[in-house]
PDB file of N, CA and C in Angstrom:
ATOM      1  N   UNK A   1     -26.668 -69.294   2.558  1.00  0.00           N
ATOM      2  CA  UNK A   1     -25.395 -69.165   3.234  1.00  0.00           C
ATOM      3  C   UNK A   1     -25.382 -67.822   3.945  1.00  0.00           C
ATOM      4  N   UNK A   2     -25.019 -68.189   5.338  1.00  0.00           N
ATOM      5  CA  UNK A   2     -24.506 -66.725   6.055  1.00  0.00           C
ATOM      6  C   UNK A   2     -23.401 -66.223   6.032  1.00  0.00           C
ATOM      7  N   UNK A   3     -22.944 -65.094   5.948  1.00  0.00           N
ATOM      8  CA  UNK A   3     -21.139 -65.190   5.937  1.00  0.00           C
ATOM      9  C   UNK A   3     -21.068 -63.512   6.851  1.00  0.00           C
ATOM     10  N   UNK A   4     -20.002 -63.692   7.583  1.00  0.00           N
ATOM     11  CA  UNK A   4     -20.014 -62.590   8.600  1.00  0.00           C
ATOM     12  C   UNK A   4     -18.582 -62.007   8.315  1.00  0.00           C
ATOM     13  N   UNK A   5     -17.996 -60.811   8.317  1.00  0.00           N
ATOM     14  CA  UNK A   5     -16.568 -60.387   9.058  1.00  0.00           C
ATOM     15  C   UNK A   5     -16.512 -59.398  10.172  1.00  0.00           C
ATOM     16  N   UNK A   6     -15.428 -59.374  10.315  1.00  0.00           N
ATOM     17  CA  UNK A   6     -15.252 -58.347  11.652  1.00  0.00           C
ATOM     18  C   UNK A   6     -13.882 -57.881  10.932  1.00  0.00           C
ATOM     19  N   UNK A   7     -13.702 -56.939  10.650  1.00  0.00           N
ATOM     20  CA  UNK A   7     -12.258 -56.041  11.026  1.00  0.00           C
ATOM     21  C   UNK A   7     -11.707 -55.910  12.356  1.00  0.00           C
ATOM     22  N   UNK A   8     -10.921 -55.922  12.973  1.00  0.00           N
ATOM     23  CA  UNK A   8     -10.433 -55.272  14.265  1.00  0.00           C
ATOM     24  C   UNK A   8      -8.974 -54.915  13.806  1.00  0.00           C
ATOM     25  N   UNK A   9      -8.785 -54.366  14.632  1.00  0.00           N
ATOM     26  CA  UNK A   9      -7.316 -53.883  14.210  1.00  0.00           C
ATOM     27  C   UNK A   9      -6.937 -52.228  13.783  1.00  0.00           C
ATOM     28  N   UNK A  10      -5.320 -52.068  13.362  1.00  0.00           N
ATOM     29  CA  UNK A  10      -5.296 -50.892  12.645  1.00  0.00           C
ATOM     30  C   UNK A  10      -4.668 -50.194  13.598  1.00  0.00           C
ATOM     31  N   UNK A  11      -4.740 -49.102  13.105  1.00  0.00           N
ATOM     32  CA  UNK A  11      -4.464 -47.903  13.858  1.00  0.00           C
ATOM     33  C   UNK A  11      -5.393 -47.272  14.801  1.00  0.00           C
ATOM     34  N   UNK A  12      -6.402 -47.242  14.346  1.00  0.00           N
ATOM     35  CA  UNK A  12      -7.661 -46.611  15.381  1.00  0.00           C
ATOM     36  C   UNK A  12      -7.830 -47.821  16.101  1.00  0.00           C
ATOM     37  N   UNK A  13      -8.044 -48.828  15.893  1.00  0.00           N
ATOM     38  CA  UNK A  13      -8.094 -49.960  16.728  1.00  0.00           C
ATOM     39  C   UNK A  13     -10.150 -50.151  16.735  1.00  0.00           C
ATOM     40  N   UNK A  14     -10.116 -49.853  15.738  1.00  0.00           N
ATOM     41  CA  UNK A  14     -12.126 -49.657  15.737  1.00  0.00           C
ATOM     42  C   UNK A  14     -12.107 -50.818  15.085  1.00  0.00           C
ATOM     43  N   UNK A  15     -13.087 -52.089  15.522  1.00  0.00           N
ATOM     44  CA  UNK A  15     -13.692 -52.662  15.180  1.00  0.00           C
ATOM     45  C   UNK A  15     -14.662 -52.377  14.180  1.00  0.00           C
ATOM     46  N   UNK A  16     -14.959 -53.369  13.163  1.00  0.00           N
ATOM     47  CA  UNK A  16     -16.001 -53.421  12.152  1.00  0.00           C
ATOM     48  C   UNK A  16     -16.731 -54.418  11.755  1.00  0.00           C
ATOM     49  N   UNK A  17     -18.331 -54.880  11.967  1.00  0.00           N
ATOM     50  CA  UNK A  17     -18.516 -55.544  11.070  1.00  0.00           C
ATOM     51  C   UNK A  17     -19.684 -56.084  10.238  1.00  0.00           C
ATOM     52  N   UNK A  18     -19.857 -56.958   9.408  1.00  0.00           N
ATOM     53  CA  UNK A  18     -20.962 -57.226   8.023  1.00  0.00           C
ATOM     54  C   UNK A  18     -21.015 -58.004   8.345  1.00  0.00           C
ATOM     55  N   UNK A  19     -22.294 -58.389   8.336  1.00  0.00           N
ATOM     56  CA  UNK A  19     -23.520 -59.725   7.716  1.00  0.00           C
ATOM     57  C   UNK A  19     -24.222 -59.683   6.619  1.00  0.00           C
ATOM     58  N   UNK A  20     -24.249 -60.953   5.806  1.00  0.00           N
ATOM     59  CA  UNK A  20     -25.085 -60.945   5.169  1.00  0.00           C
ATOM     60  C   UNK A  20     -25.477 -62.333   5.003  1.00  0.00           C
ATOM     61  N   UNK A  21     -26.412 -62.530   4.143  1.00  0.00           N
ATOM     62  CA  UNK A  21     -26.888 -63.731   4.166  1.00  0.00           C
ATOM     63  C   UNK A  21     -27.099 -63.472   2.302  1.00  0.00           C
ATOM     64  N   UNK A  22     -27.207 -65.364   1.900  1.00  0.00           N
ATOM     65  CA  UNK A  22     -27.389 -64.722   0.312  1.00  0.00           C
ATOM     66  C   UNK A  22     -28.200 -64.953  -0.327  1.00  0.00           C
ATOM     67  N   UNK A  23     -29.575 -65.392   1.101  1.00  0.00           N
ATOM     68  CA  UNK A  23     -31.672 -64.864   0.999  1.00  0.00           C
ATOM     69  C   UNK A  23     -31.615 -63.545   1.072  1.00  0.00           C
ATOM     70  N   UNK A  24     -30.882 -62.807   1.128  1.00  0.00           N
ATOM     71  CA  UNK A  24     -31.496 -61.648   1.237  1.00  0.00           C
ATOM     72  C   UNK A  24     -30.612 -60.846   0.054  1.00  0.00           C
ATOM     73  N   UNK A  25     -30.102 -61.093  -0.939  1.00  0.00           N
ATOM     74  CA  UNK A  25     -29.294 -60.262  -1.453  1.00  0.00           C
ATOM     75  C   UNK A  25     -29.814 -60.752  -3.024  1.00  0.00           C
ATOM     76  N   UNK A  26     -29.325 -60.128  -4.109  1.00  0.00           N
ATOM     77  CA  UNK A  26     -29.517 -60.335  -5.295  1.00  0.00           C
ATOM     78  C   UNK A  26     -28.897 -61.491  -6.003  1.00  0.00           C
ATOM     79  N   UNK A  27     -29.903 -62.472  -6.499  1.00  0.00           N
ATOM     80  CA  UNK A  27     -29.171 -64.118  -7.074  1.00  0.00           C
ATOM     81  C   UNK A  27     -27.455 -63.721  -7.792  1.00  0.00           C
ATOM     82  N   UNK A  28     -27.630 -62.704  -8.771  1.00  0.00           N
ATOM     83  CA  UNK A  28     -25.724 -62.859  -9.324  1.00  0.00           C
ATOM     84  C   UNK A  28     -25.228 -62.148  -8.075  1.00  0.00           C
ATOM     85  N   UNK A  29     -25.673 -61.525  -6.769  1.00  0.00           N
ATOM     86  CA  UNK A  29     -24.622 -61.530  -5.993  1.00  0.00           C
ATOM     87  C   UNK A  29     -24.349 -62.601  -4.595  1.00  0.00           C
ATOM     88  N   UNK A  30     -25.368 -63.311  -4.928  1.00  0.00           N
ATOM     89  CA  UNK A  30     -25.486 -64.032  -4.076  1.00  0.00           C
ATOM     90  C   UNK A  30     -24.033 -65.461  -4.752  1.00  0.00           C
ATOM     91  N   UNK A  31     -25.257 -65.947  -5.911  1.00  0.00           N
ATOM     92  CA  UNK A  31     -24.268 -66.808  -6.966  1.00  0.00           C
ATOM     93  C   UNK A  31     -22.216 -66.508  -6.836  1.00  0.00           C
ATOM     94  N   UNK A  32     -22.329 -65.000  -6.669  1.00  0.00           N
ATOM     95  CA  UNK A  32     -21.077 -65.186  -7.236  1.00  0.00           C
ATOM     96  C   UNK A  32     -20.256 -65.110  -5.931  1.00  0.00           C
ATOM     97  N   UNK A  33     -20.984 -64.789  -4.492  1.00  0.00           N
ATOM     98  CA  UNK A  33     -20.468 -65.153  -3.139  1.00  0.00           C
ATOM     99  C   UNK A  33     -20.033 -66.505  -3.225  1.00  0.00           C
ATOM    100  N   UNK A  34     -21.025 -67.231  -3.349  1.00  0.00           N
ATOM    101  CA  UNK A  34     -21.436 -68.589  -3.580  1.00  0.00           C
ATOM    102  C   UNK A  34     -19.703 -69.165  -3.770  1.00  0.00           C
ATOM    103  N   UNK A  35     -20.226 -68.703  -4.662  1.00  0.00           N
ATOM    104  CA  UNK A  35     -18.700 -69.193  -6.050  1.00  0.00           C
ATOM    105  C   UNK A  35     -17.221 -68.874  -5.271  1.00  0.00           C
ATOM    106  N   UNK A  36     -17.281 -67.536  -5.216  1.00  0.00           N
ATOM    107  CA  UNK A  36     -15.967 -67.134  -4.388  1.00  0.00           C
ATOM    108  C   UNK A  36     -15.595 -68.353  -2.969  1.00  0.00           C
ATOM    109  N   UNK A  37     -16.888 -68.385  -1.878  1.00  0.00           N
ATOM    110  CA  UNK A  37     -16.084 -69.138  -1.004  1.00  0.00           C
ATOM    111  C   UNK A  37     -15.577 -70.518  -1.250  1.00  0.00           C
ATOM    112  N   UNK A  38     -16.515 -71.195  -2.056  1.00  0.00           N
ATOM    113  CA  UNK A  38     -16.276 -72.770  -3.082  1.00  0.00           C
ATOM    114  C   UNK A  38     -14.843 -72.252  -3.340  1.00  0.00           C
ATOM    115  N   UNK A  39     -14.586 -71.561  -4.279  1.00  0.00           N
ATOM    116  CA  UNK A  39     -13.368 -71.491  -5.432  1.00  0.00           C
ATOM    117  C   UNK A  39     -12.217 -71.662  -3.553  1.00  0.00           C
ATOM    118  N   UNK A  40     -12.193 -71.122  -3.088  1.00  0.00           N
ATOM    119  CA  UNK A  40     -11.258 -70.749  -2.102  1.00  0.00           C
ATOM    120  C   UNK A  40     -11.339 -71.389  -0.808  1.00  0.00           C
ATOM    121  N   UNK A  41     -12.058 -72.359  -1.156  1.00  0.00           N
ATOM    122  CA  UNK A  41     -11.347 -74.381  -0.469  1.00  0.00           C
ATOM    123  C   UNK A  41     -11.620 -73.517   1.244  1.00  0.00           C
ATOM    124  N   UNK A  42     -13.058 -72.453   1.381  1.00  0.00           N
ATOM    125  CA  UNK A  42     -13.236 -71.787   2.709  1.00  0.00           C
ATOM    126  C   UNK A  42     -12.967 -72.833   3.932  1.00  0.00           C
ATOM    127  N   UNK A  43     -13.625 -73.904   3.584  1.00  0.00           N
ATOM    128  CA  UNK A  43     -13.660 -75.052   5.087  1.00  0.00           C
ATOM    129  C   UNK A  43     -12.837 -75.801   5.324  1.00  0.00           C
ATOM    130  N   UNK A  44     -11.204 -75.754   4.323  1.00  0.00           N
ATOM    131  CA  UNK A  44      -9.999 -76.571   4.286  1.00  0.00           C
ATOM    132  C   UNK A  44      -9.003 -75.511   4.987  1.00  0.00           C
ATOM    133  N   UNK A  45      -9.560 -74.024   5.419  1.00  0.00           N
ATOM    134  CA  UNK A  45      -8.365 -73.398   5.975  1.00  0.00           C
ATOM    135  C   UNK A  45      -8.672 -73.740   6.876  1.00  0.00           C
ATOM    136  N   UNK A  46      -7.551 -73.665   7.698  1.00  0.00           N
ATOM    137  CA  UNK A  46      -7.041 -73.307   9.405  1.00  0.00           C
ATOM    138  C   UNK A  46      -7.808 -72.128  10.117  1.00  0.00           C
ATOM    139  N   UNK A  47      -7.999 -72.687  11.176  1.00  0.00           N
ATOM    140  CA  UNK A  47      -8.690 -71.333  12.297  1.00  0.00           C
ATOM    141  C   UNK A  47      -8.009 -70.116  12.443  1.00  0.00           C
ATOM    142  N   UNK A  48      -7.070 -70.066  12.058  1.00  0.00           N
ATOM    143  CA  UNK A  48      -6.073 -68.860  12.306  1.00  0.00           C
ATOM    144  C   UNK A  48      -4.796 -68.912  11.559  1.00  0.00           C
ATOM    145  N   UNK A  49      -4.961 -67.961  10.927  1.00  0.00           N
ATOM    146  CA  UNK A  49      -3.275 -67.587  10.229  1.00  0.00           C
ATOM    147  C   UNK A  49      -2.915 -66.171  10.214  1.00  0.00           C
ATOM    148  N   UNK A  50      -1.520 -66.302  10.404  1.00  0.00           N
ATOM    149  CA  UNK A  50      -0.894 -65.152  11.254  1.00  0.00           C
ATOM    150  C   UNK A  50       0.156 -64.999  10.292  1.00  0.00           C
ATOM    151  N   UNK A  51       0.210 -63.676  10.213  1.00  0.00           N
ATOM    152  CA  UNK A  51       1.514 -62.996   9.802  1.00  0.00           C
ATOM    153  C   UNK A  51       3.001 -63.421  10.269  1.00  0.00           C
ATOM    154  N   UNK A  52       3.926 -63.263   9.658  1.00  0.00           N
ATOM    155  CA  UNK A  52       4.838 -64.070  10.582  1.00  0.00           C
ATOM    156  C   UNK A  52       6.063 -62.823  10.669  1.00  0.00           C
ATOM    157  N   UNK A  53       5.597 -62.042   9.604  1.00  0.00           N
ATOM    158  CA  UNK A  53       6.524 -60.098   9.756  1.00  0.00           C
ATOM    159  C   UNK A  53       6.442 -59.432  10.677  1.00  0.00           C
ATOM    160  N   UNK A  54       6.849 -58.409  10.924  1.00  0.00           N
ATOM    161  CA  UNK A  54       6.316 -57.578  11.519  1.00  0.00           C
ATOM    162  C   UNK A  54       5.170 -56.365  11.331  1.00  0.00           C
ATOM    163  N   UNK A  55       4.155 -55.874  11.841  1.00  0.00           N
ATOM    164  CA  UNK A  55       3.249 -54.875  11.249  1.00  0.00           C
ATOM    165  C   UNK A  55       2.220 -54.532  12.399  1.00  0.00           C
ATOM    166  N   UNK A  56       2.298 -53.358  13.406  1.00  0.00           N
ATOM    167  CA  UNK A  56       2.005 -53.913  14.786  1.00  0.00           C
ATOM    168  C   UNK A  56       0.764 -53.084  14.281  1.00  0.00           C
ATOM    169  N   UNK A  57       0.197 -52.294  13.197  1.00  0.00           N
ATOM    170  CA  UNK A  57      -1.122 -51.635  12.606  1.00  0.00           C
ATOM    171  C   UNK A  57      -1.914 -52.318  11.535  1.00  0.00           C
ATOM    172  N   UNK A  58      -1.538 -53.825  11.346  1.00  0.00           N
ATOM    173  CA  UNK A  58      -2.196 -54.550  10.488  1.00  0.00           C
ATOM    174  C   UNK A  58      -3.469 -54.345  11.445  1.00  0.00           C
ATOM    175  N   UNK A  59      -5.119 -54.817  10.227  1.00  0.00           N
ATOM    176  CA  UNK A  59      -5.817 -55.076  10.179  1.00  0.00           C
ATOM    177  C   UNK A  59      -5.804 -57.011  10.605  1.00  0.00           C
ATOM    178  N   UNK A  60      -6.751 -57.241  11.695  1.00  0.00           N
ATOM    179  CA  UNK A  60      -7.203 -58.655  11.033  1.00  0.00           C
ATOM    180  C   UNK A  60      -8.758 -59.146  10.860  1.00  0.00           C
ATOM    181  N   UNK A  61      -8.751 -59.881  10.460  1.00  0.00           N
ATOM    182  CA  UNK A  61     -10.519 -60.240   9.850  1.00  0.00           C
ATOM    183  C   UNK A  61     -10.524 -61.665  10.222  1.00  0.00           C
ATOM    184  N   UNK A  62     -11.386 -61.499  10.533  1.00  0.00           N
ATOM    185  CA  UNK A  62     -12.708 -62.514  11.138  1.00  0.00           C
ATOM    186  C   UNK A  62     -13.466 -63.482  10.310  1.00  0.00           C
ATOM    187  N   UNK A  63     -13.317 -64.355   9.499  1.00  0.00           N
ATOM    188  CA  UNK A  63     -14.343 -64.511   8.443  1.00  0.00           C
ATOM    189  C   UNK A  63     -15.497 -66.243   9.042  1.00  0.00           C
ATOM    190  N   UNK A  64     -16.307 -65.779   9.090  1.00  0.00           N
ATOM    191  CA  UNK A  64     -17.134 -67.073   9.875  1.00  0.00           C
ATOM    192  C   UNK A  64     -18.549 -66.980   8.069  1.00  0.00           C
ATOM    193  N   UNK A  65     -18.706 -68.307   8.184  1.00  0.00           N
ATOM    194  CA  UNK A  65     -19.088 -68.632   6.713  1.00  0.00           C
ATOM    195  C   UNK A  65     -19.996 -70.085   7.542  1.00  0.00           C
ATOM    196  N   UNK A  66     -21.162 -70.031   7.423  1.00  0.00           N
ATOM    197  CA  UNK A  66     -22.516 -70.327   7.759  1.00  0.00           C
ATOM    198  C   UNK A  66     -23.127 -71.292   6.818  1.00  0.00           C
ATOM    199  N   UNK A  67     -23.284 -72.536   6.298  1.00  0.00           N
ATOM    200  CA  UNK A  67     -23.958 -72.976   4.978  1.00  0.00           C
ATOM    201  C   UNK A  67     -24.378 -74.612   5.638  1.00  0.00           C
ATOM    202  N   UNK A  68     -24.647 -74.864   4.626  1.00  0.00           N
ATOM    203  CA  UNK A  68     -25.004 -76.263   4.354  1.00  0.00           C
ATOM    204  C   UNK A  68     -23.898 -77.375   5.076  1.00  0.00           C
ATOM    205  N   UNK A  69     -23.004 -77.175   4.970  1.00  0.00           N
ATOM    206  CA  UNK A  69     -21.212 -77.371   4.805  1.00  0.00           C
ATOM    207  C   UNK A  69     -20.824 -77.488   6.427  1.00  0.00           C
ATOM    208  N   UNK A  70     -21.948 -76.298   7.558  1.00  0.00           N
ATOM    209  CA  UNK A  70     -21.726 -75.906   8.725  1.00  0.00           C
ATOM    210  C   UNK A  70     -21.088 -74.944   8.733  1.00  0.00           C
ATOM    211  N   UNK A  71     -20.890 -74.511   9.919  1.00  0.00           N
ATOM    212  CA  UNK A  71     -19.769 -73.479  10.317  1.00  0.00           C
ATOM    213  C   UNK A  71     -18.343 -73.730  10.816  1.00  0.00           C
ATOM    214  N   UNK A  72     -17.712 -72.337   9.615  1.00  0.00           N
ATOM    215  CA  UNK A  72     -16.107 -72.394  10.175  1.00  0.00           C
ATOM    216  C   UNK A  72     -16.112 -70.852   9.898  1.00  0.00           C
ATOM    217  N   UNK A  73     -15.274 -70.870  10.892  1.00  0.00           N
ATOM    218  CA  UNK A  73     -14.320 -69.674  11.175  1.00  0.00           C
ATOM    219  C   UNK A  73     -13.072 -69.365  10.853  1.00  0.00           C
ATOM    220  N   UNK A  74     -12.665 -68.390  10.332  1.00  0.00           N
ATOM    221  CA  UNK A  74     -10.622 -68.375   9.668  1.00  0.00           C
ATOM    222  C   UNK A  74     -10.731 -66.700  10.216  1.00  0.00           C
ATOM    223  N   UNK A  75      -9.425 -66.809  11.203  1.00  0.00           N
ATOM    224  CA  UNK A  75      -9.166 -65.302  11.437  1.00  0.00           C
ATOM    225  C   UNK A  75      -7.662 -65.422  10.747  1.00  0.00           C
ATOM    226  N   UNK A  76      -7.371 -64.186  10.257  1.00  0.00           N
ATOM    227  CA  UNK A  76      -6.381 -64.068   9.277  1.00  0.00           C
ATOM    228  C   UNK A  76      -5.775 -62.538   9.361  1.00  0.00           C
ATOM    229  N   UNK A  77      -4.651 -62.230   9.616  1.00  0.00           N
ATOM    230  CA  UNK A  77      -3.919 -61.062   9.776  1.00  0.00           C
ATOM    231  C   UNK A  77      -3.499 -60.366   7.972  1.00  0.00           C
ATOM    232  N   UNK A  78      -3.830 -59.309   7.932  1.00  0.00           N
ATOM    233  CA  UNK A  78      -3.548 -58.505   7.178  1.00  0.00           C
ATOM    234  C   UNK A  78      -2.815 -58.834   5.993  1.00  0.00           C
ATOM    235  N   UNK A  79      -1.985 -59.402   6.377  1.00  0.00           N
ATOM    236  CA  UNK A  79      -0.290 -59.470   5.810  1.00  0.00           C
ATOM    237  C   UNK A  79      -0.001 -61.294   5.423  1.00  0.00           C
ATOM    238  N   UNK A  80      -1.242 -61.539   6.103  1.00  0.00           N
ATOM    239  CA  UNK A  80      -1.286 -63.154   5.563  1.00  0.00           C
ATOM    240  C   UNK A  80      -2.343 -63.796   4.896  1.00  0.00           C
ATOM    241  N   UNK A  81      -3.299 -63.188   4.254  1.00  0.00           N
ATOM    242  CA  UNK A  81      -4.255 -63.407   3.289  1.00  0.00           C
ATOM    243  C   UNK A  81      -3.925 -64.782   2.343  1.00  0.00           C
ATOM    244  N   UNK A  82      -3.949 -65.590   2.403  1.00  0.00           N
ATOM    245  CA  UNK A  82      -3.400 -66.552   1.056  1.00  0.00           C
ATOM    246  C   UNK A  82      -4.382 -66.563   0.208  1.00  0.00           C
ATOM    247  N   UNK A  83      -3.320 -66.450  -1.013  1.00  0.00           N
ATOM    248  CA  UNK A  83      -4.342 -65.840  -2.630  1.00  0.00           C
ATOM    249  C   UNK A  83      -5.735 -66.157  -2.974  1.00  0.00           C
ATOM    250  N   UNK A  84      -6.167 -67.550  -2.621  1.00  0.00           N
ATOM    251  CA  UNK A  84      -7.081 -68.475  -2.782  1.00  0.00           C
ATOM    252  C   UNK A  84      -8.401 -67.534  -1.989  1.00  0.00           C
ATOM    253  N   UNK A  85      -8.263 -67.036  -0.684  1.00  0.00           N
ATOM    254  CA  UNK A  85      -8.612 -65.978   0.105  1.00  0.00           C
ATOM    255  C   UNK A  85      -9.099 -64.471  -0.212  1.00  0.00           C
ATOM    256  N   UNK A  86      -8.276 -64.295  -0.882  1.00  0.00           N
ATOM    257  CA  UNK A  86      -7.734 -62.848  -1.109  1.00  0.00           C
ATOM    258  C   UNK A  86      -9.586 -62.231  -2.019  1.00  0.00           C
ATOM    259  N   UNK A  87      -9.783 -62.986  -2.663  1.00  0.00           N
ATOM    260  CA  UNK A  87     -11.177 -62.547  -3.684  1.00  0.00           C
ATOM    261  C   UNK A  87     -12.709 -62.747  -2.195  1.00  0.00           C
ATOM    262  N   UNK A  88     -12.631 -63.681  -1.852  1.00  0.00           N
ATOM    263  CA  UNK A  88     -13.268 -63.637  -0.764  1.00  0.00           C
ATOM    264  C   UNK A  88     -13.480 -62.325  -0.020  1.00  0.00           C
ATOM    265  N   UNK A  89     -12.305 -62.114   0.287  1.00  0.00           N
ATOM    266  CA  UNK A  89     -12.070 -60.849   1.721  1.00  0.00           C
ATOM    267  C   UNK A  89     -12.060 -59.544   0.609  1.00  0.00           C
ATOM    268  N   UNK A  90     -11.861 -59.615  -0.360  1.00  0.00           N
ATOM    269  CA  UNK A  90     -12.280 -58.050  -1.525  1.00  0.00           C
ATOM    270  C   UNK A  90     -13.517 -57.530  -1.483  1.00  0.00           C
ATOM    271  N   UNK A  91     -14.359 -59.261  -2.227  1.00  0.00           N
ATOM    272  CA  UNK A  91     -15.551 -59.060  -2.427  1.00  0.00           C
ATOM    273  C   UNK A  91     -16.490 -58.749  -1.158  1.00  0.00           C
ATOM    274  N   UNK A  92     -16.308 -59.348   0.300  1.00  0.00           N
ATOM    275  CA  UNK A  92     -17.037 -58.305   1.507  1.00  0.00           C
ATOM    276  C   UNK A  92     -16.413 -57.387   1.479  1.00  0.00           C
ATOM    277  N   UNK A  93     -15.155 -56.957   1.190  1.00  0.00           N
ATOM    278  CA  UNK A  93     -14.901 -55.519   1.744  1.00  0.00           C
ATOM    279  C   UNK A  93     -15.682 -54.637   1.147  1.00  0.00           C
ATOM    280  N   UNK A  94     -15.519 -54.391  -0.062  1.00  0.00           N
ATOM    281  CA  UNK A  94     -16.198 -54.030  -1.093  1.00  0.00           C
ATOM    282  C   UNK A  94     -17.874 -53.802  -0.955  1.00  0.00           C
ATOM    283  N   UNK A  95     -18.459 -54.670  -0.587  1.00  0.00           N
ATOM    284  CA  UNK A  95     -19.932 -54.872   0.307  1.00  0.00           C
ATOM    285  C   UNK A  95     -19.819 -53.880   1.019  1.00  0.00           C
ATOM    286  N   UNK A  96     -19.255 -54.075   2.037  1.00  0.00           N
ATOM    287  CA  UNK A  96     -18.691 -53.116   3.191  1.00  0.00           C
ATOM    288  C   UNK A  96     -19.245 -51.950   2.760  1.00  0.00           C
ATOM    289  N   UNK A  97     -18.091 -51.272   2.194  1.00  0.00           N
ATOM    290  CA  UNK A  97     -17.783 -50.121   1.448  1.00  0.00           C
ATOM    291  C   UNK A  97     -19.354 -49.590   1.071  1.00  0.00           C
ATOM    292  N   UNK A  98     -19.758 -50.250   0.250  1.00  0.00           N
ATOM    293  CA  UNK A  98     -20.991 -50.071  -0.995  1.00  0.00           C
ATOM    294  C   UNK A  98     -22.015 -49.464   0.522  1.00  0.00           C
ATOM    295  N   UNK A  99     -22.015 -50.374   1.182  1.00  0.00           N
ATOM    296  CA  UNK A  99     -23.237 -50.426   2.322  1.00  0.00           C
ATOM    297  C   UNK A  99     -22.934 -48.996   3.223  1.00  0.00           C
ATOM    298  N   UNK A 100     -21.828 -49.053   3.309  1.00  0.00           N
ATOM    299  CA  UNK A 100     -21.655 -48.188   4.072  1.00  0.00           C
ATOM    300  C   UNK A 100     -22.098 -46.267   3.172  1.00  0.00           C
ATOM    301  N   UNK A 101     -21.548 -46.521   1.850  1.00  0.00           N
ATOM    302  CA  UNK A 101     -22.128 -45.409   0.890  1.00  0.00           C
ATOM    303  C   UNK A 101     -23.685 -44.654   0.774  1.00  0.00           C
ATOM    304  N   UNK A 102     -24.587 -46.218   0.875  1.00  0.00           N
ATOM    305  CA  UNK A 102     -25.575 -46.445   1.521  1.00  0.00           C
ATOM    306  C   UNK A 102     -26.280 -45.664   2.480  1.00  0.00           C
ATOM    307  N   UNK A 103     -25.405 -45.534   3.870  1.00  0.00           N
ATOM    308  CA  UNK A 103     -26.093 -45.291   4.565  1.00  0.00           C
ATOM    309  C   UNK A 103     -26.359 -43.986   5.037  1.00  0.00           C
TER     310      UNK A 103
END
């Protein structure tokens, strides 16, 4: 499985973003990617969900998810994460983060 995000958004307005694939990463972190997008019904969301508040410095993310399954895409505003989601978009951020410590 490939799974990509993009940040855009914010205040700086800087784009961000990760790839990974889960041939190239360690089996329990691969496994537990695995697991996260399954658990969170990835290919039953909608292409887009939007905040419906106001928040003109939200973040939004990009999430395109690559597998067996095919490809889908869910862009999702800050402020509208639905829970099911929410472990998904941690666990890359978190990646993110780590990689970026990394470098």
């Amino acid at each position: 499985m490939k799974i990509s995000l993009e940040r855009s958004g914010g205040f700086a307005g800087i784009s961000r973003t990760l790839s990974l694939s889960t041939t190239d990463m360690p089996s329990n972190d691969a496994e537990q990617l695995t697991t996260l997008v399954q658990q969170s019904g990835f290919y039953e969301l909608p292409a887009e969900i939007r905040s419906t508040g106001p928040g003109a410095d939200r973040f939004q993310y990009q999430i395109t998810v690559d597998s067996d399954r095919g490809t889908h895409s869910v862009r999702v505003d800050d402020g509208a994460v639905p829970p099911r989601l929410q472990p998904v978009l941690d666990w890359l951020k978190n990646s993110a983060r780590a990689g970026q410590k990394r470098a």
